[in-house]
Protein backbone atom coordinates (compact mmCIF):
# COMPACT_ATOMS: atom_id res chain seq x y z
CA UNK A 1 -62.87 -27.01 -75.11
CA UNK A 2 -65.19 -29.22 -76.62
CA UNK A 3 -64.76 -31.84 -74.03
CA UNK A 4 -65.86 -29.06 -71.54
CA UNK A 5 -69.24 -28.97 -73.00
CA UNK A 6 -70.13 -32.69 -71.88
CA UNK A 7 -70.10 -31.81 -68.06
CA UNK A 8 -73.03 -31.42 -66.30
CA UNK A 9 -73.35 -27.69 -64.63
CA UNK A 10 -72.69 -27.35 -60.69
CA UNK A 11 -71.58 -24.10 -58.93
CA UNK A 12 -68.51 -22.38 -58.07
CA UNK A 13 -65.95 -20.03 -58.65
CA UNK A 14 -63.19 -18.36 -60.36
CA UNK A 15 -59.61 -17.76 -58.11
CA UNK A 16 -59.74 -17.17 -54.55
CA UNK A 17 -62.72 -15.36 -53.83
CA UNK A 18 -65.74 -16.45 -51.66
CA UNK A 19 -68.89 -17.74 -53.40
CA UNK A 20 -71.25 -14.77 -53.91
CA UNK A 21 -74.99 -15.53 -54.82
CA UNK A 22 -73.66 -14.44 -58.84
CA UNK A 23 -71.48 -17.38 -58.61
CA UNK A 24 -74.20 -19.63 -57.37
CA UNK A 25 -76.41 -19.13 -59.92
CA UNK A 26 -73.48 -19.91 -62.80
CA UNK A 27 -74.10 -22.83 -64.64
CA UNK A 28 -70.85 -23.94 -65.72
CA UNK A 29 -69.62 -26.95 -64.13
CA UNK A 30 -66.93 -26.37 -61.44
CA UNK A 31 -63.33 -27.55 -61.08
CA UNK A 32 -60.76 -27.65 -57.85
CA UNK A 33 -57.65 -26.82 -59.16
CA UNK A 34 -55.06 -28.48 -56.24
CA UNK A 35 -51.92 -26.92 -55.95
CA UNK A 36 -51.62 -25.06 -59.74
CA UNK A 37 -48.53 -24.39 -61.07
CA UNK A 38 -47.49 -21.83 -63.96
CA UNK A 39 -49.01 -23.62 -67.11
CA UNK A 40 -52.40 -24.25 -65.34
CA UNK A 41 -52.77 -20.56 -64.49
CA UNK A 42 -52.13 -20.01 -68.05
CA UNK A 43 -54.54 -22.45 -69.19
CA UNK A 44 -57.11 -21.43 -67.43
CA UNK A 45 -56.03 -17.31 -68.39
CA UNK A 46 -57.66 -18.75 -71.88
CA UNK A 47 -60.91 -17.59 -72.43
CA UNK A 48 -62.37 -20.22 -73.81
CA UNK A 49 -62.05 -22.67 -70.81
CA UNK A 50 -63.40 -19.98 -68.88
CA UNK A 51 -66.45 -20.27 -70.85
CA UNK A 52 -66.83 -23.69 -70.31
CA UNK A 53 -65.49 -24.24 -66.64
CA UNK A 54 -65.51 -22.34 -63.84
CA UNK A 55 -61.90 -23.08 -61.74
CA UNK A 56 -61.14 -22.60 -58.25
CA UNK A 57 -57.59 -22.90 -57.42
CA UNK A 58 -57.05 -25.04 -53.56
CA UNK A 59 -53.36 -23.68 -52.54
CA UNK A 60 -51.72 -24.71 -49.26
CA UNK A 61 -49.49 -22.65 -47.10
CA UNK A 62 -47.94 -25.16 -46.23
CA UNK A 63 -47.06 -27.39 -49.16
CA UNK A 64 -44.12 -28.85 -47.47
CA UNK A 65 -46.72 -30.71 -44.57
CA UNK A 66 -47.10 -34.31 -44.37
CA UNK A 67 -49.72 -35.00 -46.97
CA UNK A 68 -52.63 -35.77 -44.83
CA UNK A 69 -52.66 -32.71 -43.08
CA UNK A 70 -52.68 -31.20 -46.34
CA UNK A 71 -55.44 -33.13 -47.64
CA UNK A 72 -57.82 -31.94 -44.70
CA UNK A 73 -56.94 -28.53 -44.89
CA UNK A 74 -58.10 -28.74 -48.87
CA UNK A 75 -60.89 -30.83 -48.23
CA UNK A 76 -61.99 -28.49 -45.40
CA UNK A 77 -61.95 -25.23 -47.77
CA UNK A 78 -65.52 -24.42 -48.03
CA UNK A 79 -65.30 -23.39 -51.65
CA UNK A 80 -64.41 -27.32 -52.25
CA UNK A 81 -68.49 -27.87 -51.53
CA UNK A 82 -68.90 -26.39 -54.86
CA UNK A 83 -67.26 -28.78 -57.26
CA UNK A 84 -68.36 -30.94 -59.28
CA UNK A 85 -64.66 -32.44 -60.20
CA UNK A 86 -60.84 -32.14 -59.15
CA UNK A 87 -57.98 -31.83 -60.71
CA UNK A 88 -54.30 -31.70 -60.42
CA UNK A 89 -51.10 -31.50 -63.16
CA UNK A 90 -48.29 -32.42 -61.07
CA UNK A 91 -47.53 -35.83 -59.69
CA UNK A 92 -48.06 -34.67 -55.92
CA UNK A 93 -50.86 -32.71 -56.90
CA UNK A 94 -52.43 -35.20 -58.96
CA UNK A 95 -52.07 -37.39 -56.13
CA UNK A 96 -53.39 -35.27 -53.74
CA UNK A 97 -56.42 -35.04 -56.27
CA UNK A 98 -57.51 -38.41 -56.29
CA UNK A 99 -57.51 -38.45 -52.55
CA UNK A 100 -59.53 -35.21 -52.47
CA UNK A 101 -62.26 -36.13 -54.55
CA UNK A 102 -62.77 -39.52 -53.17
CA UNK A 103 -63.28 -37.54 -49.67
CA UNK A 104 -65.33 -34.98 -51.27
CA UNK A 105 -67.43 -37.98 -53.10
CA UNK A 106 -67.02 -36.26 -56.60
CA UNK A 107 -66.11 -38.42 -59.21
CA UNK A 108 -62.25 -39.59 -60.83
CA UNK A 109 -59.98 -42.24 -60.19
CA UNK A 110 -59.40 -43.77 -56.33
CA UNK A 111 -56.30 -43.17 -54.75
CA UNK A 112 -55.26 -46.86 -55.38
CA UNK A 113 -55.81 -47.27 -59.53
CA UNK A 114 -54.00 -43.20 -59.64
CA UNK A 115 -51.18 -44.98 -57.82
CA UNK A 116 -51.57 -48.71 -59.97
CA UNK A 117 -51.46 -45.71 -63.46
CA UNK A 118 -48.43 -43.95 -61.75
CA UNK A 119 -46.43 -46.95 -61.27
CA UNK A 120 -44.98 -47.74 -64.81
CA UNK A 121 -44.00 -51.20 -63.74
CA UNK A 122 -47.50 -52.06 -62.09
CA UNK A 123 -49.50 -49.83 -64.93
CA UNK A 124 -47.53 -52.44 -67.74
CA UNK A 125 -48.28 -55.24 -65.76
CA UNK A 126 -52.28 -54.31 -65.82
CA UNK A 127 -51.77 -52.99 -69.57
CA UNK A 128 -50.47 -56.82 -70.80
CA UNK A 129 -53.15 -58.84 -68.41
CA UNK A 130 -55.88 -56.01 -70.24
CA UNK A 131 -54.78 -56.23 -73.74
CA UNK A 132 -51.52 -58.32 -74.21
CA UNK A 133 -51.39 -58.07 -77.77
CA UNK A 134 -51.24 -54.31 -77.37
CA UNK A 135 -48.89 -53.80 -74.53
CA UNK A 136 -45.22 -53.82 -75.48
CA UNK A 137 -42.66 -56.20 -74.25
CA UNK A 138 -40.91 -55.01 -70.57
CA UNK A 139 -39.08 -56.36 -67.53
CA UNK A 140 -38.13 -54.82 -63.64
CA UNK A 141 -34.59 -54.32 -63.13
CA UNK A 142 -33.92 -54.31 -59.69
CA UNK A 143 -30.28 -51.79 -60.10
CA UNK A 144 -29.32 -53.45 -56.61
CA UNK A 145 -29.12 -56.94 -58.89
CA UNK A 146 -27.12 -57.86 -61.36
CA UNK A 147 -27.61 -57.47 -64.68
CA UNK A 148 -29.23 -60.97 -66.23
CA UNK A 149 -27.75 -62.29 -68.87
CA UNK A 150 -29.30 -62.78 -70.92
CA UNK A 151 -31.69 -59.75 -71.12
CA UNK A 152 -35.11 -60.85 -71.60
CA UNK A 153 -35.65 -57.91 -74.40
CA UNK A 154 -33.77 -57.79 -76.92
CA UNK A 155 -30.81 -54.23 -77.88
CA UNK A 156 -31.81 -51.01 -78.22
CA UNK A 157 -33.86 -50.90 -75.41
CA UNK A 158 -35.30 -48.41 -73.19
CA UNK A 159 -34.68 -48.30 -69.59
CA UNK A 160 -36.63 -45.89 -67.20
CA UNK A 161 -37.62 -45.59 -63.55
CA UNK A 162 -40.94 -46.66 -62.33
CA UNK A 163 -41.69 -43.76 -61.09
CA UNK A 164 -40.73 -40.30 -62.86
CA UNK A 165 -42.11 -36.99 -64.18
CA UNK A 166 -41.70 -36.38 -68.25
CA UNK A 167 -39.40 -39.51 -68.98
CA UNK A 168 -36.79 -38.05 -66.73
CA UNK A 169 -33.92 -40.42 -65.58
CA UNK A 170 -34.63 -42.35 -68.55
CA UNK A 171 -32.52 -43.43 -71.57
CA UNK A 172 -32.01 -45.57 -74.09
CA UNK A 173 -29.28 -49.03 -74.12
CA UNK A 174 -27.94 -49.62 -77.26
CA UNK A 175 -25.72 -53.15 -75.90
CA UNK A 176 -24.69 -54.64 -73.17
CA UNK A 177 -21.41 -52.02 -72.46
C-alpha cells in the first residue's frame, strides 16, 4: 500500500460500471486490470488498495480470440481512457498488458523488453552482459540435442524451461543418470 501512495492521481473506476461525474472527480490514480483472475479480485476486495487505487477490471468474451483482436477490443473499452497504468498477473494477461498500455500511451514496459524478462534464457543472457558478477552461471539445452559432455555447470543443477509459470516443468539434476 505504501507504494500506492507515489502515483500521481488520474480518473476512473471501480468494476464494470460506466464513469459517472463522482468517479471523475476521484483522485486516486487509476488501474486497468486485463483479464483478472481469482487472487486479483481478492486483492483488490482489500480495503486498503481501494484507498489508494481505483481498479477497473478489462474482461473479454472472448478470451480464446487470436490476441490482436483481443487487444483492440480492450484498447477500444472507453473506460481504458481513464487510466493512468495497466496491469496484468498472468503470463497472457501480462502480455496482453504491455501491449495495451503501449497503445494506450500510459507508461510500463514495451511489448519487446516484457517478452526479453519472460524469456529466462534471453532475461539471463541480459542479466550477465548487465551485471556479470551478479548473474549466476547457466547454459540452453536444446532437449532435441544431445546431452554435452561435459556439462558446462557443474552437479546438482537446476534445469527449467525458458518459458513457464511458477517454476513449473522444472527440477533439479543431481548427476548425469
Amino acid at each position: 500500500p505504501d507504494a500506492f501512495r507515489h502515483h500521481r492521481p488520474l480518473r476512473g473506476l471501480l468494476g464494470r460500471a460506466e464513469l459517472t461525474p463522482a468517479a471523475m472527480m476521484d483522485d486516486r490514480p487509476t488501474a486497468l486490470i486485463v483479464h483478472p483472475g481469482a487472487r486479483d479480485r481478492l486483492n483488490l476486495e482489500h480495503p486498503e488498495v481501494g484507498e489508494h487505487v481505483r481498479a477497473i477490471l478489462l474482461e473479454d468474451d472472448a478470451p480464446t480470440d487470436r490476441p490482436i483482436a483481443i487487444l483492440e477490443r480492450l484498447a477500444g473499452d472507453p473506460r481504458a481512457r481513464a487510466a493512468n497504468g495497466v496491469f496484468g498477473s498472468s503470463d497472457a494477461s501480462a502480455h496482453l498488458a504491455a501491449h495495451l498500455a503501449a497503445q494506450l500511451g500510459l507508461p510500463g514496459p514495451t511489448p519487446e523488453a516484457f517478452m526479453r524478462c519472460h524469456d529466462k534464457f534471453e532475461s539471463r543472457r541480459l542479466q550477465r552482459d548487465a551485471v556479470p558478477d551478479a548473474t549466476p552461471r547457466f547454459f540452453a539445452l536444446d532437449p532435441n540435442d544431445p546431452i554435452p559432455d561435459p556439462l558446462p555447470l557443474p552437479f546438482p543443477l537446476f534445469v527449467k524451461p525458458v518459458s513457464a509459470h511458477l517454476s513449473q516443468l522444472a527440477f533439479p539434476v543431481h548427476d548425469r543418470d
